[in-house]
PDB file of N, CA and C in Angstrom:
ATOM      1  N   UNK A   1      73.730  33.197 -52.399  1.00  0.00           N
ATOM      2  CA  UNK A   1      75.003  32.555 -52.100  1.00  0.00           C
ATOM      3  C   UNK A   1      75.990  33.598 -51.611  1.00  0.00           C
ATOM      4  N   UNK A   2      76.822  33.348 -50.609  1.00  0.00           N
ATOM      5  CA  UNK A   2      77.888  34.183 -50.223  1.00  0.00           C
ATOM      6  C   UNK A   2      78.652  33.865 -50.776  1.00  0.00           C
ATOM      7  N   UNK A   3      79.547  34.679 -50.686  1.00  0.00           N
ATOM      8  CA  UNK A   3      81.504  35.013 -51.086  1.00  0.00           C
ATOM      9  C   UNK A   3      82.003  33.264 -50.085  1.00  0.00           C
ATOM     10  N   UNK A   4      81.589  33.471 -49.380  1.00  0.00           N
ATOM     11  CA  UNK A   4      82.280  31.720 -48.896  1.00  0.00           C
ATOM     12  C   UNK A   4      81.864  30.806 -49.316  1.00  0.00           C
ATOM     13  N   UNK A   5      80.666  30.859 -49.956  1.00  0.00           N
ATOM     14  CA  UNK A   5      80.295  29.451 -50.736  1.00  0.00           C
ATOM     15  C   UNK A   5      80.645  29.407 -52.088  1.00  0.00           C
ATOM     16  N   UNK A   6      80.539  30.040 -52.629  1.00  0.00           N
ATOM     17  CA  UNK A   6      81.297  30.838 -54.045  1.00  0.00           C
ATOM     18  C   UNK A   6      82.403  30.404 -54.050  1.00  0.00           C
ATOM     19  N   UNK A   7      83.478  30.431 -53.369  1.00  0.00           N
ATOM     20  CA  UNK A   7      84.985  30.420 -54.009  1.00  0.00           C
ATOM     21  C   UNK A   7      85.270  28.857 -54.164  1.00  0.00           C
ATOM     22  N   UNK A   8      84.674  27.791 -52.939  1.00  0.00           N
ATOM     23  CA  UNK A   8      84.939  26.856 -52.950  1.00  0.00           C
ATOM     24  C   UNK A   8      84.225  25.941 -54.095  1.00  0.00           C
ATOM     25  N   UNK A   9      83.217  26.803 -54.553  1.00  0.00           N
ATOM     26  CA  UNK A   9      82.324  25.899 -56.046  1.00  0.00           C
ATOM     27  C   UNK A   9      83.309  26.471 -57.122  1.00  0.00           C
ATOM     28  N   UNK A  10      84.199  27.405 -57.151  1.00  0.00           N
ATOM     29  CA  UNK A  10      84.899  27.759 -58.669  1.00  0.00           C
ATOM     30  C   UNK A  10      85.941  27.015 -58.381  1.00  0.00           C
ATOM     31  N   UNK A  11      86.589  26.761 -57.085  1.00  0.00           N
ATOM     32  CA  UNK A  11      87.683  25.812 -56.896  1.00  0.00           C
ATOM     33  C   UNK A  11      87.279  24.724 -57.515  1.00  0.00           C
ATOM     34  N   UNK A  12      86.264  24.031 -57.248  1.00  0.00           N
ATOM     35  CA  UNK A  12      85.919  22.861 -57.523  1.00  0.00           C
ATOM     36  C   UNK A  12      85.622  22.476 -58.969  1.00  0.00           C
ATOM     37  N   UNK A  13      84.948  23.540 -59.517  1.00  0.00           N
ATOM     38  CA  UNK A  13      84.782  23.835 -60.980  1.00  0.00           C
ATOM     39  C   UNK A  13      86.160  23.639 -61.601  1.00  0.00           C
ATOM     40  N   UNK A  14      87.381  24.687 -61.490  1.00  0.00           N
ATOM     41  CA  UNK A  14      88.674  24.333 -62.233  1.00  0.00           C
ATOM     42  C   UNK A  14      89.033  23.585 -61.840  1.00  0.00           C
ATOM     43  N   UNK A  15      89.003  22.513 -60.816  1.00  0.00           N
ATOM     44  CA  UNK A  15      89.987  21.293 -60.503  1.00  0.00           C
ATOM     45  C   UNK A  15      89.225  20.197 -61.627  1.00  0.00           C
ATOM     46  N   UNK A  16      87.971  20.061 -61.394  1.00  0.00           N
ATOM     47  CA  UNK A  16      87.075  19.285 -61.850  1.00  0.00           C
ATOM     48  C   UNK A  16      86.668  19.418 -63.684  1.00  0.00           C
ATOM     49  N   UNK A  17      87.105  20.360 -63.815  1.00  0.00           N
ATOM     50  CA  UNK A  17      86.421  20.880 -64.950  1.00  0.00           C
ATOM     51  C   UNK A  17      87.652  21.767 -66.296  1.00  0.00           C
ATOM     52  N   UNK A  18      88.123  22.354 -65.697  1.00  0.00           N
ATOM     53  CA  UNK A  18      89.370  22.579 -66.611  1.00  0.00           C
ATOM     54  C   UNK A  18      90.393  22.701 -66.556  1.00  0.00           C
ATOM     55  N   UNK A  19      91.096  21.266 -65.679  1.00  0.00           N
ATOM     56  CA  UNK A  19      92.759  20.736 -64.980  1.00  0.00           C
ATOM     57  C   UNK A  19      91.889  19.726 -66.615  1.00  0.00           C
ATOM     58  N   UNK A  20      90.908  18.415 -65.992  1.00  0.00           N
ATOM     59  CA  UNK A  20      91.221  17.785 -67.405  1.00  0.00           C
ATOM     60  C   UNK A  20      91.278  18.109 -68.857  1.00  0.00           C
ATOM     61  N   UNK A  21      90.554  19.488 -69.155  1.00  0.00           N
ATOM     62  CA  UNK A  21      90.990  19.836 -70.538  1.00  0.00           C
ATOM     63  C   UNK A  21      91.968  20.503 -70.933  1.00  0.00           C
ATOM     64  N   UNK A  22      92.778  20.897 -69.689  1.00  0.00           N
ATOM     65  CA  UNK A  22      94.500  20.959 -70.351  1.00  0.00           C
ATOM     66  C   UNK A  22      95.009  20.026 -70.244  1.00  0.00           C
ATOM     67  N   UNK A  23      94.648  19.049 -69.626  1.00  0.00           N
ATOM     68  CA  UNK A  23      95.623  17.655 -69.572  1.00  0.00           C
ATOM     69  C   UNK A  23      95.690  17.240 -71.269  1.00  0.00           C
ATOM     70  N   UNK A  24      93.984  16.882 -71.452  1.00  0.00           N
ATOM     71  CA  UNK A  24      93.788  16.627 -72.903  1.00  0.00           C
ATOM     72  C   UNK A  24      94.450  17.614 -73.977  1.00  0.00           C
ATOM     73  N   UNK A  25      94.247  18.790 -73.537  1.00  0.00           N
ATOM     74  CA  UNK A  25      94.248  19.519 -74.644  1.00  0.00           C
ATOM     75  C   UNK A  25      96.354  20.093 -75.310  1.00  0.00           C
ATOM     76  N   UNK A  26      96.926  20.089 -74.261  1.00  0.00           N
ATOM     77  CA  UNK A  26      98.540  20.102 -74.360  1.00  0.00           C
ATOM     78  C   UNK A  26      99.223  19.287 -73.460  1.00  0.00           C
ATOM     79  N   UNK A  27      99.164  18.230 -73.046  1.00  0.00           N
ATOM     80  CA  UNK A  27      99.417  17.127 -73.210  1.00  0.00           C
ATOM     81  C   UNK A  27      99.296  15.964 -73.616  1.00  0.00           C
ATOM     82  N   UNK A  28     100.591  15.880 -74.297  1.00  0.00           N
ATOM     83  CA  UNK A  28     100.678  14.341 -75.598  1.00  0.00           C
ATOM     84  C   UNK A  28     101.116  12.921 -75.215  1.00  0.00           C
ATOM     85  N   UNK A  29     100.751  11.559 -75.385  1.00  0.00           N
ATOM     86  CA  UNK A  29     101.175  10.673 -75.142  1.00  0.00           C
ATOM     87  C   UNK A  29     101.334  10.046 -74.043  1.00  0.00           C
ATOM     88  N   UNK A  30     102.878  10.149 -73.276  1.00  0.00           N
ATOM     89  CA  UNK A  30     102.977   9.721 -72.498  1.00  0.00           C
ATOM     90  C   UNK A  30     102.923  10.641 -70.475  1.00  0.00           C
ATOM     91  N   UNK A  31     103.874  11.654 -71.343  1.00  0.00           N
ATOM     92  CA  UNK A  31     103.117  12.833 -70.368  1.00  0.00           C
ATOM     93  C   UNK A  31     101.631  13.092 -69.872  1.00  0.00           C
ATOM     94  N   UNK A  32     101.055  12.743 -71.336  1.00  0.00           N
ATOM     95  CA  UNK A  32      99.252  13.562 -70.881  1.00  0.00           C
ATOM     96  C   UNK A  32      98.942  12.202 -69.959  1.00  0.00           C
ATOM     97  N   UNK A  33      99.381  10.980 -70.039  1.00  0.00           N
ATOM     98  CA  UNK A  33      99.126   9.974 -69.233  1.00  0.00           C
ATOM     99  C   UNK A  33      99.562  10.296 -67.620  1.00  0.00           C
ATOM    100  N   UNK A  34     100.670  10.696 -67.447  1.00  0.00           N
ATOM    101  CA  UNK A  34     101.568  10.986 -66.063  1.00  0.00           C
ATOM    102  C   UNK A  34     100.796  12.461 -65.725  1.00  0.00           C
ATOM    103  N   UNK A  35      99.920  12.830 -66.495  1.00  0.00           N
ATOM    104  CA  UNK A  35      99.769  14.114 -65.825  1.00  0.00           C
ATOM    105  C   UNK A  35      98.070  13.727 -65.231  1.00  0.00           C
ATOM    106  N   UNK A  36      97.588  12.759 -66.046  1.00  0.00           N
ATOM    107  CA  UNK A  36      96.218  12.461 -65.825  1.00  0.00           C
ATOM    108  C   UNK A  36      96.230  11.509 -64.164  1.00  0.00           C
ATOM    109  N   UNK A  37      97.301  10.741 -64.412  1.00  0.00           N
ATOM    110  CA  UNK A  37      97.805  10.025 -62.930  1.00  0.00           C
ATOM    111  C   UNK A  37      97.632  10.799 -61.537  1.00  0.00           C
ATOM    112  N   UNK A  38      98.574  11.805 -61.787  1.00  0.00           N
ATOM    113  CA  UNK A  38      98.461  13.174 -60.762  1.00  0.00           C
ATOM    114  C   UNK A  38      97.512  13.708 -60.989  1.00  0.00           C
ATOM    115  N   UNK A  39      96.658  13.896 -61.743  1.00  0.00           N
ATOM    116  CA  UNK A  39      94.872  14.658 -61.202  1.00  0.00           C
ATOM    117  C   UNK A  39      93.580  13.191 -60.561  1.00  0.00           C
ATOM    118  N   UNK A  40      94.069  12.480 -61.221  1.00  0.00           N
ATOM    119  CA  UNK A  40      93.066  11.080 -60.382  1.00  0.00           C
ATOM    120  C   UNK A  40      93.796  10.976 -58.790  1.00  0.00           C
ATOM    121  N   UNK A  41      95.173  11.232 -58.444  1.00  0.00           N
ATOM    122  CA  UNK A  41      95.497  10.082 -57.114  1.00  0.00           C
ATOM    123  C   UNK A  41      96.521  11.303 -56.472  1.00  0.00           C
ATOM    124  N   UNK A  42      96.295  12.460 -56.995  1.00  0.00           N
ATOM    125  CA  UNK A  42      96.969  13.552 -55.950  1.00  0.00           C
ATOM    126  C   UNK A  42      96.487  14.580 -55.930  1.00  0.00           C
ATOM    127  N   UNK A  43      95.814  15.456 -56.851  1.00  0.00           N
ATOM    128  CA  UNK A  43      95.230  16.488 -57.295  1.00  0.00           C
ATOM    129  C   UNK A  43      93.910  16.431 -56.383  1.00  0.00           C
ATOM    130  N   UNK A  44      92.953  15.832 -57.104  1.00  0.00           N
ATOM    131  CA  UNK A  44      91.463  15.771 -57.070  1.00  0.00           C
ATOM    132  C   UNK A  44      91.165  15.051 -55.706  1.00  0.00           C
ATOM    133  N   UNK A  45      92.187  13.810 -54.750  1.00  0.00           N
ATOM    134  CA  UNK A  45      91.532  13.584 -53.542  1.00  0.00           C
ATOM    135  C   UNK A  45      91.668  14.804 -52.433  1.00  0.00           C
ATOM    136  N   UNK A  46      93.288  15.666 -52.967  1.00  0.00           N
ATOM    137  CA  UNK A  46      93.350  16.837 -52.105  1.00  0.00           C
ATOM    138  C   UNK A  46      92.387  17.838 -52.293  1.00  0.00           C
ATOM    139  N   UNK A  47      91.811  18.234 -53.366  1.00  0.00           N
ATOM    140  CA  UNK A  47      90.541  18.976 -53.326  1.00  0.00           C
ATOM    141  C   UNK A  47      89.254  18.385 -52.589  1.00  0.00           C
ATOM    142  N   UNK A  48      89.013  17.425 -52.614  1.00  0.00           N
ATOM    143  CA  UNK A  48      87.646  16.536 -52.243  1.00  0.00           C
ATOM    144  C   UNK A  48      87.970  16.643 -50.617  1.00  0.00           C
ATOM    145  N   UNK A  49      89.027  16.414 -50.743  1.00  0.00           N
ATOM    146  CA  UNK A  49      89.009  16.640 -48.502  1.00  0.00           C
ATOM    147  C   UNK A  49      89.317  17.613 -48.478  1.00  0.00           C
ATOM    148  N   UNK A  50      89.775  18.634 -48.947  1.00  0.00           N
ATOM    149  CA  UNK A  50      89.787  20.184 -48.662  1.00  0.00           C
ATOM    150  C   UNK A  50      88.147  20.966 -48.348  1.00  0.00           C
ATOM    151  N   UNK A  51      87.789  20.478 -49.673  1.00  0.00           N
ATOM    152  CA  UNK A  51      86.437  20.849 -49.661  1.00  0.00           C
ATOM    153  C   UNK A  51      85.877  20.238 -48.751  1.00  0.00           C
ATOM    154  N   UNK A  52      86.242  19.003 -48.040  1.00  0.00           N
ATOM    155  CA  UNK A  52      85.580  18.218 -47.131  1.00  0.00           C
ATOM    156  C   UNK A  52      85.624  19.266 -45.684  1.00  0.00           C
ATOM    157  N   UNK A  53      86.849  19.349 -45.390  1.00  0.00           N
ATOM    158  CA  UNK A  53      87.071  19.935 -44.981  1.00  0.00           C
ATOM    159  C   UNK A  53      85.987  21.710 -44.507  1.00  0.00           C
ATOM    160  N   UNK A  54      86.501  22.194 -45.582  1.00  0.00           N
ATOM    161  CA  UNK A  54      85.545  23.343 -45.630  1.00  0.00           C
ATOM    162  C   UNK A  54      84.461  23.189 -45.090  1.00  0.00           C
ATOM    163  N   UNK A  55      83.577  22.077 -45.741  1.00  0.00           N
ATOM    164  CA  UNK A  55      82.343  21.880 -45.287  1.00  0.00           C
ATOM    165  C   UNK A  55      81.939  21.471 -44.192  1.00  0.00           C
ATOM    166  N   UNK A  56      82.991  21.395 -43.185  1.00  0.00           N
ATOM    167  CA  UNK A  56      82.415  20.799 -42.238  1.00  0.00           C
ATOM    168  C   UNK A  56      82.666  21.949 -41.370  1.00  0.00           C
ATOM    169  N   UNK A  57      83.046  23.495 -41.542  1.00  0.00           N
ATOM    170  CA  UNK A  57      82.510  24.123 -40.707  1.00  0.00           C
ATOM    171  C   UNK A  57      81.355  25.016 -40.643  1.00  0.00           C
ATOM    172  N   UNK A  58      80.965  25.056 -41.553  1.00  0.00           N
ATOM    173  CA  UNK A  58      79.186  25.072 -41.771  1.00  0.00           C
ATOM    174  C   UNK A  58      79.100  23.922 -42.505  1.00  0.00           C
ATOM    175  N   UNK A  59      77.970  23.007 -42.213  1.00  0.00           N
ATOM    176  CA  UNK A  59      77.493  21.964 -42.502  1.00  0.00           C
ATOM    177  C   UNK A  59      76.166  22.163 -43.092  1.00  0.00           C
ATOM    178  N   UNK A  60      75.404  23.318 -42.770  1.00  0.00           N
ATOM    179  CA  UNK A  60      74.302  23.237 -42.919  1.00  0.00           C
ATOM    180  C   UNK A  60      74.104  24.263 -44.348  1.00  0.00           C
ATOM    181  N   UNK A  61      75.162  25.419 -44.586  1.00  0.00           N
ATOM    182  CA  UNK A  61      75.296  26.017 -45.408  1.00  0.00           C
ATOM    183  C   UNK A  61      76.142  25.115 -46.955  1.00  0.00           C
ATOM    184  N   UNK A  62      77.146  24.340 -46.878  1.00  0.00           N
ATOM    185  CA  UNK A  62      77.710  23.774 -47.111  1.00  0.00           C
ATOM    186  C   UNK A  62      77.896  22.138 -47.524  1.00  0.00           C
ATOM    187  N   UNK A  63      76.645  21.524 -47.177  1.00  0.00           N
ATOM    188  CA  UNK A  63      76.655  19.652 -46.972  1.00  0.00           C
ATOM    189  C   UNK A  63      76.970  19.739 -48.575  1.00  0.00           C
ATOM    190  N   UNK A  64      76.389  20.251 -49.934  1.00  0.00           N
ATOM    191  CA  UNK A  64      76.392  19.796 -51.007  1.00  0.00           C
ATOM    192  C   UNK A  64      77.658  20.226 -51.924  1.00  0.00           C
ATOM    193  N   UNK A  65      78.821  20.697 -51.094  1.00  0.00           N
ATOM    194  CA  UNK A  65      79.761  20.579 -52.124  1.00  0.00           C
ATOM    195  C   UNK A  65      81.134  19.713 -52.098  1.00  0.00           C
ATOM    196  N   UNK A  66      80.566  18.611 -51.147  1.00  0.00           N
ATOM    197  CA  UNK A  66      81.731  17.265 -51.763  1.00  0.00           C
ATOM    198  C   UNK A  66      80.916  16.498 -53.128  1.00  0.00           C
ATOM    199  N   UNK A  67      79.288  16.461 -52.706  1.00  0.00           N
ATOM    200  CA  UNK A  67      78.655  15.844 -53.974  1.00  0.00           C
ATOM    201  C   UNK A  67      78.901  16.552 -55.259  1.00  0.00           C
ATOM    202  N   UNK A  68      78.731  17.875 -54.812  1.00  0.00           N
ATOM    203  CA  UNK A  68      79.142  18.904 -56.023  1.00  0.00           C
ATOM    204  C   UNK A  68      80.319  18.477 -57.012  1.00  0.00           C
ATOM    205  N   UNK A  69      81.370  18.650 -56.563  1.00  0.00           N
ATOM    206  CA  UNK A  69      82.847  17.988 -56.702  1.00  0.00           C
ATOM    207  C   UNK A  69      82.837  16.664 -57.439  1.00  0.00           C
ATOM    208  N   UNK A  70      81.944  15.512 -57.209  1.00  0.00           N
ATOM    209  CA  UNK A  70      82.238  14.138 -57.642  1.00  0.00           C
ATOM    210  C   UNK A  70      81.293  14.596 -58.663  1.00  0.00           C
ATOM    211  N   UNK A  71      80.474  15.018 -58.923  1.00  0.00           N
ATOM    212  CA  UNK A  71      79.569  15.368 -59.997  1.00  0.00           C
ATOM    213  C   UNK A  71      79.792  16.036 -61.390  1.00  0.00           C
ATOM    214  N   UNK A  72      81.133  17.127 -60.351  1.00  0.00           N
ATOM    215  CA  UNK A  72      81.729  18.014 -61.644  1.00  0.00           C
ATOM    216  C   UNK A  72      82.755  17.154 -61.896  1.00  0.00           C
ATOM    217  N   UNK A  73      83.649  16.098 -61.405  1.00  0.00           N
ATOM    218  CA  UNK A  73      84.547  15.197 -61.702  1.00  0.00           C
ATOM    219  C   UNK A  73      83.806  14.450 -62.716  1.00  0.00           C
ATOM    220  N   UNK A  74      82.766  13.894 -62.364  1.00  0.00           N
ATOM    221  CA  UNK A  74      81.964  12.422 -63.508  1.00  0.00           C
ATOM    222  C   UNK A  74      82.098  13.763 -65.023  1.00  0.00           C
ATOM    223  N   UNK A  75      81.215  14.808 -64.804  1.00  0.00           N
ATOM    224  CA  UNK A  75      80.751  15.192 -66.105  1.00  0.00           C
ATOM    225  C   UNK A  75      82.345  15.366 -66.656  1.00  0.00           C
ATOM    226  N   UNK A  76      83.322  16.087 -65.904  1.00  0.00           N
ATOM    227  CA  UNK A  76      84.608  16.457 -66.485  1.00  0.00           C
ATOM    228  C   UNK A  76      85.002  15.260 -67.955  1.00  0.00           C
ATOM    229  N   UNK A  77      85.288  14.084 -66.555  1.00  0.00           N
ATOM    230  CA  UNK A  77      86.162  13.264 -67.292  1.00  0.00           C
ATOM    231  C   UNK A  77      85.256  12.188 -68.092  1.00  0.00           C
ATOM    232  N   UNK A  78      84.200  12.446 -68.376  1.00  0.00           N
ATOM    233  CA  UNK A  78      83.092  11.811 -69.304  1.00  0.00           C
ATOM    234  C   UNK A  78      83.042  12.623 -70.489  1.00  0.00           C
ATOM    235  N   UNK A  79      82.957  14.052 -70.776  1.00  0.00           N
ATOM    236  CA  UNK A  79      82.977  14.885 -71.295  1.00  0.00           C
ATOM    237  C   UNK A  79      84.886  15.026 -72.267  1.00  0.00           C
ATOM    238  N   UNK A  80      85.831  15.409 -71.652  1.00  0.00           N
ATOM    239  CA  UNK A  80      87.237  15.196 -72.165  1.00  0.00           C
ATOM    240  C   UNK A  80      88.042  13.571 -72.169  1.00  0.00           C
ATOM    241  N   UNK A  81      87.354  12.721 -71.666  1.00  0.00           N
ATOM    242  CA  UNK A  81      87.652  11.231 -71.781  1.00  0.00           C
ATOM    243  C   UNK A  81      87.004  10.162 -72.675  1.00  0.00           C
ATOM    244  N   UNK A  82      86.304   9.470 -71.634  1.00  0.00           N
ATOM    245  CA  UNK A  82      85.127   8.720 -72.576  1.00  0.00           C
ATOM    246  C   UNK A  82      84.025   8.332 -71.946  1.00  0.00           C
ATOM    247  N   UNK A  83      82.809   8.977 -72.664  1.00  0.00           N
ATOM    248  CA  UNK A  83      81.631   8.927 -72.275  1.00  0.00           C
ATOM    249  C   UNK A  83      81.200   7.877 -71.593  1.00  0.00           C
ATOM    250  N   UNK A  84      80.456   8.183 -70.353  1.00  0.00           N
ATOM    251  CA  UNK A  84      79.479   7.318 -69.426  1.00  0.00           C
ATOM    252  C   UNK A  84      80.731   5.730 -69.279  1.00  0.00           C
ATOM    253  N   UNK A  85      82.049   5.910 -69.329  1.00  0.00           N
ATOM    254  CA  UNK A  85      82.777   5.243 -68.322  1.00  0.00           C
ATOM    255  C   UNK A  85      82.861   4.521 -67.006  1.00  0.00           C
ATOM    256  N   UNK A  86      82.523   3.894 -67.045  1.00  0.00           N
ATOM    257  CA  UNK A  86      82.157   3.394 -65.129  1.00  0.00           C
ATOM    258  C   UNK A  86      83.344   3.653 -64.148  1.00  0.00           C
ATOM    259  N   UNK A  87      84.575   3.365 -64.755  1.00  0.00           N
ATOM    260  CA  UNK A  87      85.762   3.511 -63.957  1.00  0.00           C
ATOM    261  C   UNK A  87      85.527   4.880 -63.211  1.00  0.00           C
ATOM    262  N   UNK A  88      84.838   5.770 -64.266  1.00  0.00           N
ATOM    263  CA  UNK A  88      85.074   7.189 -63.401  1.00  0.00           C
ATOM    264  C   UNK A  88      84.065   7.522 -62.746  1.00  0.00           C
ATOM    265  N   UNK A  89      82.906   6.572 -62.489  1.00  0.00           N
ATOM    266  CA  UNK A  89      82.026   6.811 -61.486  1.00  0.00           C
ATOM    267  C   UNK A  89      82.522   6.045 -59.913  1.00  0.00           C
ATOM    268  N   UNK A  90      83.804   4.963 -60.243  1.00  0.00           N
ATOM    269  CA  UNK A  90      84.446   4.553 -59.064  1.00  0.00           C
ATOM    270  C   UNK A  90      85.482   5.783 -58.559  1.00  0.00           C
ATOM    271  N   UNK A  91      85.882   6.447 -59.486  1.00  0.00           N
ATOM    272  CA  UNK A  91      86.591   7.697 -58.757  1.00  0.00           C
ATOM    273  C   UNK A  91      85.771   8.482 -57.987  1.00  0.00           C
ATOM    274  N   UNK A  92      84.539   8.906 -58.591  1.00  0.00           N
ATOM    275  CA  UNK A  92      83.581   9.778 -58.351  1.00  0.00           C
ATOM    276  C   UNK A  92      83.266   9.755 -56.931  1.00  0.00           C
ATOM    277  N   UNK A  93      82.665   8.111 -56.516  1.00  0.00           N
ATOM    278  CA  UNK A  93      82.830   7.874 -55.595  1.00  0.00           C
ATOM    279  C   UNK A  93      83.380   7.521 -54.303  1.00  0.00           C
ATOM    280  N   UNK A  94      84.757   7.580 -54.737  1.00  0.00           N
ATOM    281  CA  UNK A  94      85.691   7.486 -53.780  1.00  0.00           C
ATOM    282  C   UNK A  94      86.006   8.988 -53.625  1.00  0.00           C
ATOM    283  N   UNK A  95      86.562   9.608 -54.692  1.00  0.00           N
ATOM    284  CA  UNK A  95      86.010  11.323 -54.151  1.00  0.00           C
ATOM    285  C   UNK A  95      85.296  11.977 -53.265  1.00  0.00           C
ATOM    286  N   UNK A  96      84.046  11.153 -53.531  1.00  0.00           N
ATOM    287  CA  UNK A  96      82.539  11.484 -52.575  1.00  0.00           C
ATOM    288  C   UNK A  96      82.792  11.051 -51.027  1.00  0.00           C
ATOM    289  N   UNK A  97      83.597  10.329 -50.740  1.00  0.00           N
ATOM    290  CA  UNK A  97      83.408   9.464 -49.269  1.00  0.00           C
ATOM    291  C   UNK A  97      84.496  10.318 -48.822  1.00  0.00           C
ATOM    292  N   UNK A  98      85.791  10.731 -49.600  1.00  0.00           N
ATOM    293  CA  UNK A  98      86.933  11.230 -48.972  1.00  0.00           C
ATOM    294  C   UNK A  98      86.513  12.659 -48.533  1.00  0.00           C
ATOM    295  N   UNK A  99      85.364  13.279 -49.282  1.00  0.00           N
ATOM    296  CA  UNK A  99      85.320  14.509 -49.253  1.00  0.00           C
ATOM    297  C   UNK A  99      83.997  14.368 -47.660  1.00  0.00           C
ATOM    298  N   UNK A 100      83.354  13.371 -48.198  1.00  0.00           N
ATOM    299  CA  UNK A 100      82.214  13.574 -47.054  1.00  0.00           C
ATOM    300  C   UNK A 100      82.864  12.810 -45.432  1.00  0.00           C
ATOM    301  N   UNK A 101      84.138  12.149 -46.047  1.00  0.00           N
ATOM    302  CA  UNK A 101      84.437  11.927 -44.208  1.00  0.00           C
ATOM    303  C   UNK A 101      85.532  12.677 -43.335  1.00  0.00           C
ATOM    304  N   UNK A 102      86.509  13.652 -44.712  1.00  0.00           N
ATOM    305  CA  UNK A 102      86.809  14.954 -44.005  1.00  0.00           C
ATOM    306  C   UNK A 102      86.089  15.919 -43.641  1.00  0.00           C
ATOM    307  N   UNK A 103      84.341  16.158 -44.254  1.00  0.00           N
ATOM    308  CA  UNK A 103      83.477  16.924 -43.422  1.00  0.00           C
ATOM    309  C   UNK A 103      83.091  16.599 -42.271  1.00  0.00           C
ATOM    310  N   UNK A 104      83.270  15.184 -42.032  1.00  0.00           N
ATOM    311  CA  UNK A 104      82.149  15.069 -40.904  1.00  0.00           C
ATOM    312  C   UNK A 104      83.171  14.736 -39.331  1.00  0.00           C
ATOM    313  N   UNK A 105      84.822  14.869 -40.558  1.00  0.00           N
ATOM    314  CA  UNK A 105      86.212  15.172 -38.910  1.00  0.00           C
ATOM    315  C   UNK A 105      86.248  16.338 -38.576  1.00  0.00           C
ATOM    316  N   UNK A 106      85.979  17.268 -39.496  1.00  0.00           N
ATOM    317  CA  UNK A 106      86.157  18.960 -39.217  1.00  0.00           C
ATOM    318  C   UNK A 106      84.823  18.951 -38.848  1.00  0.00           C
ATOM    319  N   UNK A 107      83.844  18.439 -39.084  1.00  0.00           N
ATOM    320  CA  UNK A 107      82.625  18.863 -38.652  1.00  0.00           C
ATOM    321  C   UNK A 107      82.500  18.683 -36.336  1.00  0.00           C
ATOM    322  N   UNK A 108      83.205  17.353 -36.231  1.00  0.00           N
ATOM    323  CA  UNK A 108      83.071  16.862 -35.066  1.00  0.00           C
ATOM    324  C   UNK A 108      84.534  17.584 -34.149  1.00  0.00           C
ATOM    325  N   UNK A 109      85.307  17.917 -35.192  1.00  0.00           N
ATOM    326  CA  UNK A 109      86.741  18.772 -34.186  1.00  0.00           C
ATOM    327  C   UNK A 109      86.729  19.425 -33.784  1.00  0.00           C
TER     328      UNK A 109
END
């Protein structure tokens, strides 16, 4: 693996992986709610097309880290939420399409 494929899997790792266990972990109530809002519907689609992004200028080095991303999203918020949830396999997948159809605009631009 190179230094360019690398940075964008640890990006993806802390967005995916430990944004929700500080949400959980110091935020209470109604906040940890408003903060979980902003990682489902502002946070996490701007990573997923970033990364989409990314990937679409090597494609061939690169195709597996929008799946990557919805994958480390499911385990995240299954893991600090509640287990095997379906709601968050509808994020997962809307993640997955946002990330795979900003690859395939940067891929064709």
């Amino acid at each position: 693996m190179t230094k360019r494929t690398i940075i964008p899997l640890l990006i993806a790792a802390l967005v995916a992986l430990l944004l929700p266990w500080l949400a959980v972990t110091f935020a209470k109530g109604d906040n940890g709610m408003a903060v979980i809002f902003l990682l489902f519907f502002a946070v996490n689609p701007i990573t997923a097309v970033l990364l989409g992004v990314f990937s679409g200028g090597n494609v061939r080095m690169a195709w597996f880290q929008p799946v990557l991303f919805a994958a480390l999203f499911l385990l995240g918020t299954w893991v600090f939420f509640t287990m095997a949830e379906m709601a968050f396999v509808l994020y997962a997948a809307a993640y997955l399409i946002l990330g795979y159809a900003a690859m395939l605009l940067a891929w064709c631009a």
